[in-house]
N, C-alpha and C. Protein backbone atom coordinates (compact mmCIF):
# COMPACT_ATOMS: atom_id res chain seq x y z
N UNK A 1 -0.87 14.81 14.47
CA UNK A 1 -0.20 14.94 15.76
C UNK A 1 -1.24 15.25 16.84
N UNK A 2 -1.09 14.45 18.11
CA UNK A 2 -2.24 14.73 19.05
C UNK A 2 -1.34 14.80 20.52
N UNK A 3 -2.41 15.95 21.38
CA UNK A 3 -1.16 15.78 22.70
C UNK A 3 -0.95 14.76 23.53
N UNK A 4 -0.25 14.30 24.17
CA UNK A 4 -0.14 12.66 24.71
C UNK A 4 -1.06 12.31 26.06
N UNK A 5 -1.34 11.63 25.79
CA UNK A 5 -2.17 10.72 27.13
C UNK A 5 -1.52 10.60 28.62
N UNK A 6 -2.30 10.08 29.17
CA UNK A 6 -1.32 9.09 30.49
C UNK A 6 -0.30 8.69 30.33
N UNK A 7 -0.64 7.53 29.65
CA UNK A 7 0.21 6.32 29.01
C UNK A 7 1.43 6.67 28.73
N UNK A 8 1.39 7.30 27.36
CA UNK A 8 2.69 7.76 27.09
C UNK A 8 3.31 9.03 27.79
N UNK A 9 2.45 9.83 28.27
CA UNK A 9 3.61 11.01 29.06
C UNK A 9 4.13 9.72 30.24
N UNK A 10 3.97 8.78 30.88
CA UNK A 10 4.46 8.15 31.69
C UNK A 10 5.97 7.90 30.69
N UNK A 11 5.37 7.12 29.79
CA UNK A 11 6.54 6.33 28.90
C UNK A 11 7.87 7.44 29.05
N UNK A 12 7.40 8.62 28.60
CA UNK A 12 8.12 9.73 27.84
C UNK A 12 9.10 9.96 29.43
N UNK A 13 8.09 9.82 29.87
CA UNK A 13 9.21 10.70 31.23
C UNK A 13 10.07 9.45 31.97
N UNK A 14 9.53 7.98 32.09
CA UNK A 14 11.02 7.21 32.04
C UNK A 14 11.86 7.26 31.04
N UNK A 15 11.78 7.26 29.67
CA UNK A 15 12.92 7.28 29.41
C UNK A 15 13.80 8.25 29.55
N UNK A 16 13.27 9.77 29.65
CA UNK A 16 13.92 10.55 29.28
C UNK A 16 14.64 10.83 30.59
N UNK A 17 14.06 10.69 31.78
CA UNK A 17 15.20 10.04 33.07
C UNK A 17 15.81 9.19 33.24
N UNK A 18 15.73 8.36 32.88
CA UNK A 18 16.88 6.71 32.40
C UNK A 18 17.92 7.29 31.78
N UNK A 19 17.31 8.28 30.42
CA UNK A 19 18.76 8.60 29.36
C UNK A 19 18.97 9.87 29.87
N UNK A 20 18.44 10.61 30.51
CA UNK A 20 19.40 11.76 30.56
C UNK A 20 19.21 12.84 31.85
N UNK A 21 18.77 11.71 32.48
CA UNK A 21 18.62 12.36 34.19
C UNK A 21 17.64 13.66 34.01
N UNK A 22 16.63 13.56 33.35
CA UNK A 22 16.26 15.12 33.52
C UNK A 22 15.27 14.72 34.48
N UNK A 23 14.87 15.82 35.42
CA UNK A 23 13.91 16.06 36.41
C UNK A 23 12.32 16.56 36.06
N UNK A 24 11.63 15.76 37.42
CA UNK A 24 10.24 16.51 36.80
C UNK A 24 9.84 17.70 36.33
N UNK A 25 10.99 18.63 37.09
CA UNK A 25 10.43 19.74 36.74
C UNK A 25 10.83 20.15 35.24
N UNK A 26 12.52 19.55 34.84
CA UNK A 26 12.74 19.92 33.42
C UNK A 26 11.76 19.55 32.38
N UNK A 27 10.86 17.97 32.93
CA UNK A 27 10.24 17.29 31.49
C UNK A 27 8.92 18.20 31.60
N UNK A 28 8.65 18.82 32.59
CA UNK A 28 7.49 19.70 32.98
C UNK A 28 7.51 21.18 31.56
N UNK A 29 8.93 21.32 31.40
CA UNK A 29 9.16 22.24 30.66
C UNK A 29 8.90 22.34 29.35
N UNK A 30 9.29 20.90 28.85
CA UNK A 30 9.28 20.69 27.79
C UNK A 30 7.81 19.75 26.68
N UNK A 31 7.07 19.34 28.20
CA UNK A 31 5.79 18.54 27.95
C UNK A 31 4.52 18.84 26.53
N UNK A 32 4.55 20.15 27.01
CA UNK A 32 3.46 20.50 25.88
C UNK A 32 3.91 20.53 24.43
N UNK A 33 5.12 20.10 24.14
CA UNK A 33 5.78 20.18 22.69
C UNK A 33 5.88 19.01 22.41
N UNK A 34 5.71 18.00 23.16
CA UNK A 34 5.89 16.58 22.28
C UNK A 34 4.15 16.32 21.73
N UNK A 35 4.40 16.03 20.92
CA UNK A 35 3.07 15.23 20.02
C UNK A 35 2.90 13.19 19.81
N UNK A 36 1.85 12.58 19.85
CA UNK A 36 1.72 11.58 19.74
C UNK A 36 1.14 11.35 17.72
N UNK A 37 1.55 10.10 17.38
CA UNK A 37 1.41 10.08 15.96
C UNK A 37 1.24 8.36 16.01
N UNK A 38 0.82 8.10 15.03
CA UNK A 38 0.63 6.64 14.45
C UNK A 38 1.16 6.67 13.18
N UNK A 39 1.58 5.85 12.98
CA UNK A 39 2.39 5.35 11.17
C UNK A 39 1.79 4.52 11.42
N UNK A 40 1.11 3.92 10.03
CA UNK A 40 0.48 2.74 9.71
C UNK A 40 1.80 1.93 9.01
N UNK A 41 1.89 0.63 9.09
CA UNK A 41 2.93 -0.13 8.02
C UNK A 41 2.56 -0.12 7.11
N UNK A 42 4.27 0.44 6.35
CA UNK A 42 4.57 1.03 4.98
C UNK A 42 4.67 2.49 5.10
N UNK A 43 4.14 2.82 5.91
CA UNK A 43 4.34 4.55 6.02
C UNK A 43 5.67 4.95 6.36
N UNK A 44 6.01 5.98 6.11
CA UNK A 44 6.90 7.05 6.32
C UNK A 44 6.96 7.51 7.60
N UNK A 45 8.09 8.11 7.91
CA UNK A 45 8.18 9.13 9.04
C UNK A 45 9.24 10.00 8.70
N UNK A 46 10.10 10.28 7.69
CA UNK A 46 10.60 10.74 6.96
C UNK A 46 10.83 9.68 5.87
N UNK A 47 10.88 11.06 4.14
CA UNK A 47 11.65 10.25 3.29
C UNK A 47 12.93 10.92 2.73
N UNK A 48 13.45 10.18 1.78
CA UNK A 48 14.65 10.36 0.98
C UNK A 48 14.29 12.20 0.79
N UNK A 49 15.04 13.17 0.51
CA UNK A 49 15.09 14.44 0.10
C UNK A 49 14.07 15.39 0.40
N UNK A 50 13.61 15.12 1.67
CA UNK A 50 12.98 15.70 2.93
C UNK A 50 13.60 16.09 3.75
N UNK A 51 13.80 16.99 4.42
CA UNK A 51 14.14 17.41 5.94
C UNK A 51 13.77 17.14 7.20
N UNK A 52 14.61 16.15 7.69
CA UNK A 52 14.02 15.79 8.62
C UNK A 52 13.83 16.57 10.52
N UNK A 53 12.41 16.99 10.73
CA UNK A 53 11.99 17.98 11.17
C UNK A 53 11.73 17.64 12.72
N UNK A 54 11.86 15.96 12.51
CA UNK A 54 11.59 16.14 14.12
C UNK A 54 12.24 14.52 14.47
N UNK A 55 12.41 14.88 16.04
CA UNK A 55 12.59 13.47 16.52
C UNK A 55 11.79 13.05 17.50
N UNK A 56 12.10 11.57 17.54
CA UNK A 56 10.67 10.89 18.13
C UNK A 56 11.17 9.39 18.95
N UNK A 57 10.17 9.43 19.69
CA UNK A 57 10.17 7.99 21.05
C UNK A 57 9.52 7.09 20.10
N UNK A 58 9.95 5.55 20.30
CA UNK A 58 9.11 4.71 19.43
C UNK A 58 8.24 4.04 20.82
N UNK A 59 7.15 4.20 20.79
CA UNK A 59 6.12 3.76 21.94
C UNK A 59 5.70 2.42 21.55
N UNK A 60 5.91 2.33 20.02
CA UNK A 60 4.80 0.62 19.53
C UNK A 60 5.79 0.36 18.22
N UNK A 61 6.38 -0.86 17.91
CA UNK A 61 6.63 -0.84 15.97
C UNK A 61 8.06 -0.58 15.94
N UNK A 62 8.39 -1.06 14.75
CA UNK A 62 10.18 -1.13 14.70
C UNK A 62 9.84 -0.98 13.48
N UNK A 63 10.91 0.12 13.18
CA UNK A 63 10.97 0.83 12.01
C UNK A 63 12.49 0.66 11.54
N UNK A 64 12.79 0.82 9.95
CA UNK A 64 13.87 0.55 9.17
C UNK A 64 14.73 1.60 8.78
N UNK A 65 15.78 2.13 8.45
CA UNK A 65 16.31 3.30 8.06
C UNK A 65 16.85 2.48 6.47
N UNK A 66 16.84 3.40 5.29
CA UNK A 66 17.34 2.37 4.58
C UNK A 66 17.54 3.71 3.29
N UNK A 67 18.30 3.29 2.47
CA UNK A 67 18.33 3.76 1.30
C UNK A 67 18.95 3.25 -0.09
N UNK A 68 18.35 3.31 -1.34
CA UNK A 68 18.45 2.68 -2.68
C UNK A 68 19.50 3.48 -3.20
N UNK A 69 20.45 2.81 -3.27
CA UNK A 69 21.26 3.48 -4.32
C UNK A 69 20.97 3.44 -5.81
N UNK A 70 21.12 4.54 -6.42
CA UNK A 70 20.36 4.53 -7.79
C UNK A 70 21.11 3.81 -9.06
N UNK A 71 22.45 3.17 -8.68
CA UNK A 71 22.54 2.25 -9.84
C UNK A 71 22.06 0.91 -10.06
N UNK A 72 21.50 0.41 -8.47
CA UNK A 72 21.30 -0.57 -8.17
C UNK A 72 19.62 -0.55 -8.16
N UNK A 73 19.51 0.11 -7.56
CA UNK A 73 18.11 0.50 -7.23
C UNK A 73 17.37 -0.53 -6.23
N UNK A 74 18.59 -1.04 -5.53
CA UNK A 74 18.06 -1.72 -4.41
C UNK A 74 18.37 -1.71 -3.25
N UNK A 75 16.98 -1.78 -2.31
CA UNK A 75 16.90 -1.12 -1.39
C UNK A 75 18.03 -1.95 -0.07
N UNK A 76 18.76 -1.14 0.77
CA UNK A 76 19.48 -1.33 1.54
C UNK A 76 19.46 -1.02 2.90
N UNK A 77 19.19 -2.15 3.94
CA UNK A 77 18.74 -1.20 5.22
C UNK A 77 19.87 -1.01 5.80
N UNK A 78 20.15 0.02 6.72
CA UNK A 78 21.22 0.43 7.47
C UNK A 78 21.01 0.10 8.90
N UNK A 79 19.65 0.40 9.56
CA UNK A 79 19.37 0.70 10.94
C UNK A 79 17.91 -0.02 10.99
N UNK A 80 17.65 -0.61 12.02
CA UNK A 80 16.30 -0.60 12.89
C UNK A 80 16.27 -0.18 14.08
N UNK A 81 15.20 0.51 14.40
CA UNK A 81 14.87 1.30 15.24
C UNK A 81 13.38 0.45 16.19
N UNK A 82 13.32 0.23 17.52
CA UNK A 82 12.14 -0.37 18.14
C UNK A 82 11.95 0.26 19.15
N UNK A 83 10.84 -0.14 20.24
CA UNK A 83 9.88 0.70 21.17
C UNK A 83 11.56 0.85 21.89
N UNK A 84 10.61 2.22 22.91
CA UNK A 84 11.66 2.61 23.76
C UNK A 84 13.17 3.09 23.12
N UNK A 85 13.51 3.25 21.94
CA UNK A 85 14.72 4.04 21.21
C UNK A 85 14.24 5.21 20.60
N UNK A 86 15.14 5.86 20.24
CA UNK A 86 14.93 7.41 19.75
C UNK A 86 14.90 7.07 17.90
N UNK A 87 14.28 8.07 17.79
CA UNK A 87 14.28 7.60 15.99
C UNK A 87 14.30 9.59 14.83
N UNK A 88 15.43 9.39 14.58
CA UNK A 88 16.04 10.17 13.96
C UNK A 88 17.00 10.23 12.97
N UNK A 89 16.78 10.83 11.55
CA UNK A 89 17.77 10.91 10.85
C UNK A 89 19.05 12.21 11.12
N UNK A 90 19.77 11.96 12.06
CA UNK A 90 20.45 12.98 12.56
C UNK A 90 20.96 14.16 11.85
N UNK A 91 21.74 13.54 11.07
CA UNK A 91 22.28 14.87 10.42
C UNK A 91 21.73 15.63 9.57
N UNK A 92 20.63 15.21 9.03
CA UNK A 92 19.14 15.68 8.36
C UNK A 92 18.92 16.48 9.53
N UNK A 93 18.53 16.11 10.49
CA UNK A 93 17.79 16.77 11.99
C UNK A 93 18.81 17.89 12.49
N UNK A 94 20.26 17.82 12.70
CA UNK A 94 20.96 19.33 13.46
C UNK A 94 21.03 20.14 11.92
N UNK A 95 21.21 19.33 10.65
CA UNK A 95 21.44 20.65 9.86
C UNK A 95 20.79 21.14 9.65
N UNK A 96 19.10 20.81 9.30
CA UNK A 96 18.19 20.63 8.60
C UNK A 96 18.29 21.21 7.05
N UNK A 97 18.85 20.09 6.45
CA UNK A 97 18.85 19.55 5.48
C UNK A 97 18.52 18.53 4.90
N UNK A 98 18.33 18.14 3.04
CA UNK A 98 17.74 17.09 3.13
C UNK A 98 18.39 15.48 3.45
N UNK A 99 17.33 15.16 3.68
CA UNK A 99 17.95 13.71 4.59
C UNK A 99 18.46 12.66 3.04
N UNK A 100 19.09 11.47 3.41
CA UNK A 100 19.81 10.95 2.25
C UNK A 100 18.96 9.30 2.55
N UNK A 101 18.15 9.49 3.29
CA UNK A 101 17.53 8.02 3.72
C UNK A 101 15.98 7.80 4.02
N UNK A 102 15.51 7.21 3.63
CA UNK A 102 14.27 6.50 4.35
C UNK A 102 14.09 5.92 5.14
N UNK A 103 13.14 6.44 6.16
CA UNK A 103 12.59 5.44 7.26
C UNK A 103 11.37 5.22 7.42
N UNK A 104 10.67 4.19 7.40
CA UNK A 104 9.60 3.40 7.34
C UNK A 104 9.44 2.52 8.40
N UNK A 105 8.03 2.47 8.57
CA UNK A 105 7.26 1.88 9.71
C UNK A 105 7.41 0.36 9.33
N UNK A 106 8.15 -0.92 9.80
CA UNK A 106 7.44 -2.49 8.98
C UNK A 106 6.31 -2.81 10.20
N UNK A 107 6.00 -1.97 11.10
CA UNK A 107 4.84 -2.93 11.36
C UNK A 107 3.73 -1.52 12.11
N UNK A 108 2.41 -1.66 12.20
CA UNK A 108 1.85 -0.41 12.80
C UNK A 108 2.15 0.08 13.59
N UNK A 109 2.72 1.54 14.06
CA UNK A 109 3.40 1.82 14.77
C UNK A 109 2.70 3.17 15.27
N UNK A 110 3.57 3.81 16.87
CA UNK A 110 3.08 4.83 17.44
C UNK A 110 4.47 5.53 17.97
N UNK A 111 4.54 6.83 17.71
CA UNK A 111 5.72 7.50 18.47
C UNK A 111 5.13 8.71 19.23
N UNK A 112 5.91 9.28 20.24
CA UNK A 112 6.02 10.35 20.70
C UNK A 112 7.01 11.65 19.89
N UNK A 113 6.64 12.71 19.41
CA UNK A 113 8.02 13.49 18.83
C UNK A 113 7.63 14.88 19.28
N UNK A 114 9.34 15.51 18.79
CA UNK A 114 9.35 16.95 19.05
C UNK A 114 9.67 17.48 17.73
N UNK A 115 9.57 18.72 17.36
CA UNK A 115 10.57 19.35 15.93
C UNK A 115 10.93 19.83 16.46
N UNK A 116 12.20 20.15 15.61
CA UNK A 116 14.14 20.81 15.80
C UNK A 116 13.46 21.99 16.51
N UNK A 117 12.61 23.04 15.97
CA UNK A 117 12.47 24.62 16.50
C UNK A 117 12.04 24.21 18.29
N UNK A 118 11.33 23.80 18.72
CA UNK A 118 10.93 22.70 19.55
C UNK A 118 12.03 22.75 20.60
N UNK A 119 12.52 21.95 19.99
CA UNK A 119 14.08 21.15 20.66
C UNK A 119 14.77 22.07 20.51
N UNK A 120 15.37 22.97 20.21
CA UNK A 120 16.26 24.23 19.59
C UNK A 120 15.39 25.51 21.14
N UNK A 121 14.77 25.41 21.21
CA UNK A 121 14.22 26.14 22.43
C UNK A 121 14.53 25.81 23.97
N UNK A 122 14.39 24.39 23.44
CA UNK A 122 14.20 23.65 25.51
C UNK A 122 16.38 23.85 25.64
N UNK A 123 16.60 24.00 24.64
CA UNK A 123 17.76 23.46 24.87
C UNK A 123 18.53 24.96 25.26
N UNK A 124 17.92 26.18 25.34
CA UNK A 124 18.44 27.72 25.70
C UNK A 124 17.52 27.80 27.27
N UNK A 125 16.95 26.82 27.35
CA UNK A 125 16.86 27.19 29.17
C UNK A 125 17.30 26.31 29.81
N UNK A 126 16.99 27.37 31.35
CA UNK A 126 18.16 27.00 32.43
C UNK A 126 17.67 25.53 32.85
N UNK A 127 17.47 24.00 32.05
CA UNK A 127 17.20 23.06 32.95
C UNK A 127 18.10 21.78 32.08
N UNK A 128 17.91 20.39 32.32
CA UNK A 128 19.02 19.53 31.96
C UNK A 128 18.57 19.13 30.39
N UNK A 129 18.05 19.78 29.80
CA UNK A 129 17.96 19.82 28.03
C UNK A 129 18.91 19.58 27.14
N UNK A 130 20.06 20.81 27.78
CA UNK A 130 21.28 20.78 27.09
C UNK A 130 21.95 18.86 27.09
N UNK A 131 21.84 18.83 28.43
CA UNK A 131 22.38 18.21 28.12
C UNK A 131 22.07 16.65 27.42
N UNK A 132 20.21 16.54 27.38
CA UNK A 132 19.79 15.93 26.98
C UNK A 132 20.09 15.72 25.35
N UNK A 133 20.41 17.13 24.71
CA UNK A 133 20.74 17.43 23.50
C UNK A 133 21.96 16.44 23.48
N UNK A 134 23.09 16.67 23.85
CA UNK A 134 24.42 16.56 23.95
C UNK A 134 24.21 14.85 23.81
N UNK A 135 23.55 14.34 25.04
CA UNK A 135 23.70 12.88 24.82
C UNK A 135 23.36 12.35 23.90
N UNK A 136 21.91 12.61 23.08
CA UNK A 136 20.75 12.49 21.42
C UNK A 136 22.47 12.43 20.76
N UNK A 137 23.30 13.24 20.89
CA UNK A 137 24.54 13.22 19.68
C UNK A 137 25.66 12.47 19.91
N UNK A 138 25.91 11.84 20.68
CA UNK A 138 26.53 10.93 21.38
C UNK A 138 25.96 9.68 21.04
N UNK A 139 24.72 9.75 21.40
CA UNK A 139 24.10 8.11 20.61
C UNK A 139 24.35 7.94 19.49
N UNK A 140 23.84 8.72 19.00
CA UNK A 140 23.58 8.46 17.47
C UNK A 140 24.77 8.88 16.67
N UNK A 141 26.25 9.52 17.59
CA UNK A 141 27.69 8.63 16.78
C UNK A 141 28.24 7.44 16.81
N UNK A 142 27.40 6.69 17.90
CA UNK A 142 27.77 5.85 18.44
C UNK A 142 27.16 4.97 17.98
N UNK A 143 26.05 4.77 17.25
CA UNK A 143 25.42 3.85 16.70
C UNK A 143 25.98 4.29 15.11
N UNK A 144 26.19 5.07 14.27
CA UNK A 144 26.87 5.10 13.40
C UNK A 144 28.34 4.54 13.24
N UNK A 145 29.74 4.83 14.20
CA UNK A 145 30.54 4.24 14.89
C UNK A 145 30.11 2.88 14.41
N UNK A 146 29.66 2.44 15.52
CA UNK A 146 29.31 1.03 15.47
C UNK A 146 28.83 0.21 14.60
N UNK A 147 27.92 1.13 13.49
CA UNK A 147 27.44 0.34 12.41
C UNK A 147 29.00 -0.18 11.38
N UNK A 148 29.79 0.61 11.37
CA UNK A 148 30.56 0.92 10.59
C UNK A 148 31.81 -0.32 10.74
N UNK A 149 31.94 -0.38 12.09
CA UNK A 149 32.56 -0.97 12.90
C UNK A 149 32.61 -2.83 12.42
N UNK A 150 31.08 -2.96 12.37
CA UNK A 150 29.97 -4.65 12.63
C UNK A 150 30.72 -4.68 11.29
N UNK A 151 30.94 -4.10 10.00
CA UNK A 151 31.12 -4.65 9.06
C UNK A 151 33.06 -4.69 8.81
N UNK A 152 34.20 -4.15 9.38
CA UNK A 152 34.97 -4.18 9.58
C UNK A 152 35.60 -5.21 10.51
N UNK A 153 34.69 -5.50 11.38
CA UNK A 153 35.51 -6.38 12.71
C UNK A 153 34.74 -7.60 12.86
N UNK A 154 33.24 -7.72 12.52
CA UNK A 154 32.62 -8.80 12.81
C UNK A 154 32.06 -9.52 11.35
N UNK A 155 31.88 -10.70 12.04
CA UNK A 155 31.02 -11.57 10.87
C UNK A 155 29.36 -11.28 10.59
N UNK A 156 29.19 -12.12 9.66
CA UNK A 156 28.01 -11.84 9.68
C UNK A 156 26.65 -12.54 10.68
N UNK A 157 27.59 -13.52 10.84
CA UNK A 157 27.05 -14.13 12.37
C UNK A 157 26.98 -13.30 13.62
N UNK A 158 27.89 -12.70 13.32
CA UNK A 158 28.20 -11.77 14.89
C UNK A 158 27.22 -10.72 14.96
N UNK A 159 27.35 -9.90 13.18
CA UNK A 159 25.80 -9.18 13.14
C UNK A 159 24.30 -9.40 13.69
N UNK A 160 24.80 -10.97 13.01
CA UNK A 160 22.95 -11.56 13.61
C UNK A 160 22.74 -11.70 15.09
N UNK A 161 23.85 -11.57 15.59
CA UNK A 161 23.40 -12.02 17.12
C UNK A 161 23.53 -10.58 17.65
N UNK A 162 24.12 -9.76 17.54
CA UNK A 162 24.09 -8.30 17.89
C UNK A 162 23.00 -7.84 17.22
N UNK A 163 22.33 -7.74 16.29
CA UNK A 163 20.90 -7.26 16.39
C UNK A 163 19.93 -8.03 17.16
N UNK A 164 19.94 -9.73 17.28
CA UNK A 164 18.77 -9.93 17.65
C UNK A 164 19.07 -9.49 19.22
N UNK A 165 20.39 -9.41 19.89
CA UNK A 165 20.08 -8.99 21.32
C UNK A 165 19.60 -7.39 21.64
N UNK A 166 20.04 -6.23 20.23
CA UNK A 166 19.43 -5.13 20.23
C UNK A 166 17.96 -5.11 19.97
N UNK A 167 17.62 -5.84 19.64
CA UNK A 167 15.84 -5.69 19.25
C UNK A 167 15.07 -7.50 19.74
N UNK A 168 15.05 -8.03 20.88
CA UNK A 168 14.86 -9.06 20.87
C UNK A 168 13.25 -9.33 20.39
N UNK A 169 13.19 -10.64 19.51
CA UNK A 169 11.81 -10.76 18.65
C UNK A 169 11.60 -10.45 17.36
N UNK A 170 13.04 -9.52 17.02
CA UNK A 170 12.75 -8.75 15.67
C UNK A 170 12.47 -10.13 14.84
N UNK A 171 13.22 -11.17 15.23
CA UNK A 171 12.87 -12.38 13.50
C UNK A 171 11.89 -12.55 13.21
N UNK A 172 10.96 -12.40 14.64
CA UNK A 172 9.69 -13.11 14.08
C UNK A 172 8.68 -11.96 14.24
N UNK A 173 9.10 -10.64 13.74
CA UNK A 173 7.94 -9.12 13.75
C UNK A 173 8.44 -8.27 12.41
N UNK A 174 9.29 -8.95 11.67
CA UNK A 174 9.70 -8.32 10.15
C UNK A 174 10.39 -9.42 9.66
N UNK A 175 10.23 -9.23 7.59
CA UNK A 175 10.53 -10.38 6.74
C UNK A 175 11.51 -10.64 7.16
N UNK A 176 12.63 -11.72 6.28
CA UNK A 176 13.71 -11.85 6.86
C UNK A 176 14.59 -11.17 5.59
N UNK A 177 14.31 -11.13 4.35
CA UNK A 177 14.57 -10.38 3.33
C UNK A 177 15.48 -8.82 3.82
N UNK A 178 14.35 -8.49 5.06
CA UNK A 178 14.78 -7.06 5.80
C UNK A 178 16.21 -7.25 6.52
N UNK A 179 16.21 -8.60 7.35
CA UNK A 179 17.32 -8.49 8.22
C UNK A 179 18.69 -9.26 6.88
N UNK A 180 18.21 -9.90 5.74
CA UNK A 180 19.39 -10.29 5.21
C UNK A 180 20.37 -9.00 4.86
N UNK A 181 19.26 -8.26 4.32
CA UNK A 181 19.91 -6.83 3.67
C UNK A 181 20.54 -6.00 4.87
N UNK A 182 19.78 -5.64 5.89
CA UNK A 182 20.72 -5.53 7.06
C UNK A 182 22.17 -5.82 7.09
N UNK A 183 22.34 -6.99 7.00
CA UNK A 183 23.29 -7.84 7.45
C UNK A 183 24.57 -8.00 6.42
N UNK A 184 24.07 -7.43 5.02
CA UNK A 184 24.80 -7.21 3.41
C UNK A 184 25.01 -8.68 3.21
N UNK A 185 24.23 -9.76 3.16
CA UNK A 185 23.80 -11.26 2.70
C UNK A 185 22.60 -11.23 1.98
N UNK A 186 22.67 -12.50 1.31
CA UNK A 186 21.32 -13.05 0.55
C UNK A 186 20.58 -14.09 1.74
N UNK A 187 19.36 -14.29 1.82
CA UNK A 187 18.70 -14.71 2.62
C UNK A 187 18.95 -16.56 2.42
N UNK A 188 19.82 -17.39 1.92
CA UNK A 188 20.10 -18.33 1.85
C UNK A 188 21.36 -18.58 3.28
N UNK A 189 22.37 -17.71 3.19
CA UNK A 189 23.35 -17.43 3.81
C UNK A 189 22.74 -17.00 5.34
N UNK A 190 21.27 -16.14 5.47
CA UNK A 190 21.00 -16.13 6.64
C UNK A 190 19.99 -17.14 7.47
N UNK A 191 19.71 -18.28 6.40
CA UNK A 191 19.16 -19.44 7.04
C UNK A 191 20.05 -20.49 7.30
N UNK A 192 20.98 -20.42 6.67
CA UNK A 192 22.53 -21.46 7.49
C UNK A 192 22.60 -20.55 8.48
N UNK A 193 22.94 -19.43 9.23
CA UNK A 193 23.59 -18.75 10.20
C UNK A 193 22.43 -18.91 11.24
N UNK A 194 21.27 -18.84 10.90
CA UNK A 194 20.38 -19.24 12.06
C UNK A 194 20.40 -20.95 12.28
N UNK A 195 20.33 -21.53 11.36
CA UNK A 195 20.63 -23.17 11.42
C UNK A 195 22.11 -23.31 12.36
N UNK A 196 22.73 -22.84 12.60
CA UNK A 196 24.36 -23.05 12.73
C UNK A 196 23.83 -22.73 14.34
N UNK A 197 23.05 -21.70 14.74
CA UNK A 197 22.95 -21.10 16.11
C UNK A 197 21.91 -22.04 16.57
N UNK A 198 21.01 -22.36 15.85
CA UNK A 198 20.16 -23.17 16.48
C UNK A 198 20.59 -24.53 17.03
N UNK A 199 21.63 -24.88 16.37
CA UNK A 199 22.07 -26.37 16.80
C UNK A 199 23.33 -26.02 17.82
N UNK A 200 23.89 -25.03 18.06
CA UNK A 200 24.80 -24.51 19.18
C UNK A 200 24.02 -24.57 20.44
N UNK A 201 22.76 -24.61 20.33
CA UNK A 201 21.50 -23.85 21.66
C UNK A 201 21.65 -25.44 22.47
């Protein structure tokens, strides 16, 4: 962990006014607690029956959330995560308890993060933290919600086009193996669904 540059304290402080209106002076408050990190691809940023201790800005790299169920023992992604989104195993993160998932870097990557004790501080003073907190939990029901949702109401076509407009580029910056499993298909089924869109264009 290293303290952040130019670069990214710029990054850090649009988003965190985009998502949650905080002011210079609040991100002023909270500045010296974020850390800069690199994951190399294949690395970790949490794993399976770890606690997950902190959350983090993705500055570079799209990362996978995923977990093996052990009768199968094959691996299943749930979530991707890319620059400019928050990256957290949540309910690992408010309980701190252990997390039930892996997340991994698929390509070299760089984040900005805080840990819970960290975040558990900014969020007892008088500036817009709280409510920065409040929204972090709001997203991330809402992207659970929604995951839940894609497989109840939509196809699997509908999946593919709702991720590639959430992460545009992802096809061609991770296997496709990654996005079949995503998607709960075999990668035969997701080369007709791109064939089918390509000739719609």
């Amino acid at each position: 962990m290293r303290p952040m540059d130019n670069e990214k304290h710029a990054i850090l402080n649009d988003v965190l006014k985009s998502f949650a209106g905080l002011t210079d002076t609040d991100i002023a408050v909270g500045q010296s607690l974020w850390r800069t990190r690199k994951i190399a691809k294949g690395d970790f940023f949490n794993m399976q029956s770890f606690v997950c201790t902190d959350l983090a800005l993705i500055t570079k790299g799209v990362f996978r959330i995923y977990f093996v169920p052990p009768k199968t023992q094959e691996e299943k992604n749930v979530y991707f995560f890319s620059e400019k989104q928050f990256l957290v195993s949540f309910r690992s993160f408010i309980n701190q308890y252990p997390c039930y998932y892996y997340i991994q870097a698929l390509e070299d990557a760089e984040i900005i993060s805080i840990n819970y004790k960290d975040l558990q501080y900014l969020y007892t003073t008088p500036t817009g933290w709280e409510k920065f907190g409040r929204l972090i939990a709001e997203l991330f029901f809402n992207y659970s919600q929604s995951r839940a949702e894609e497989f109840l109401f939509n196809t699997a076509e509908e999946r593919y086009i709702k991720l590639t407009n959430e992460h545009p580029n992802i096809v061609n910056r991770i296997a496709a193996y990654h996005i079949s499993s995503y998607l709960g298909i075999k990668n035969p089924s997701l080369t007709r669904i791109k064939k089918r869109l390509l000739a719609k264009k």
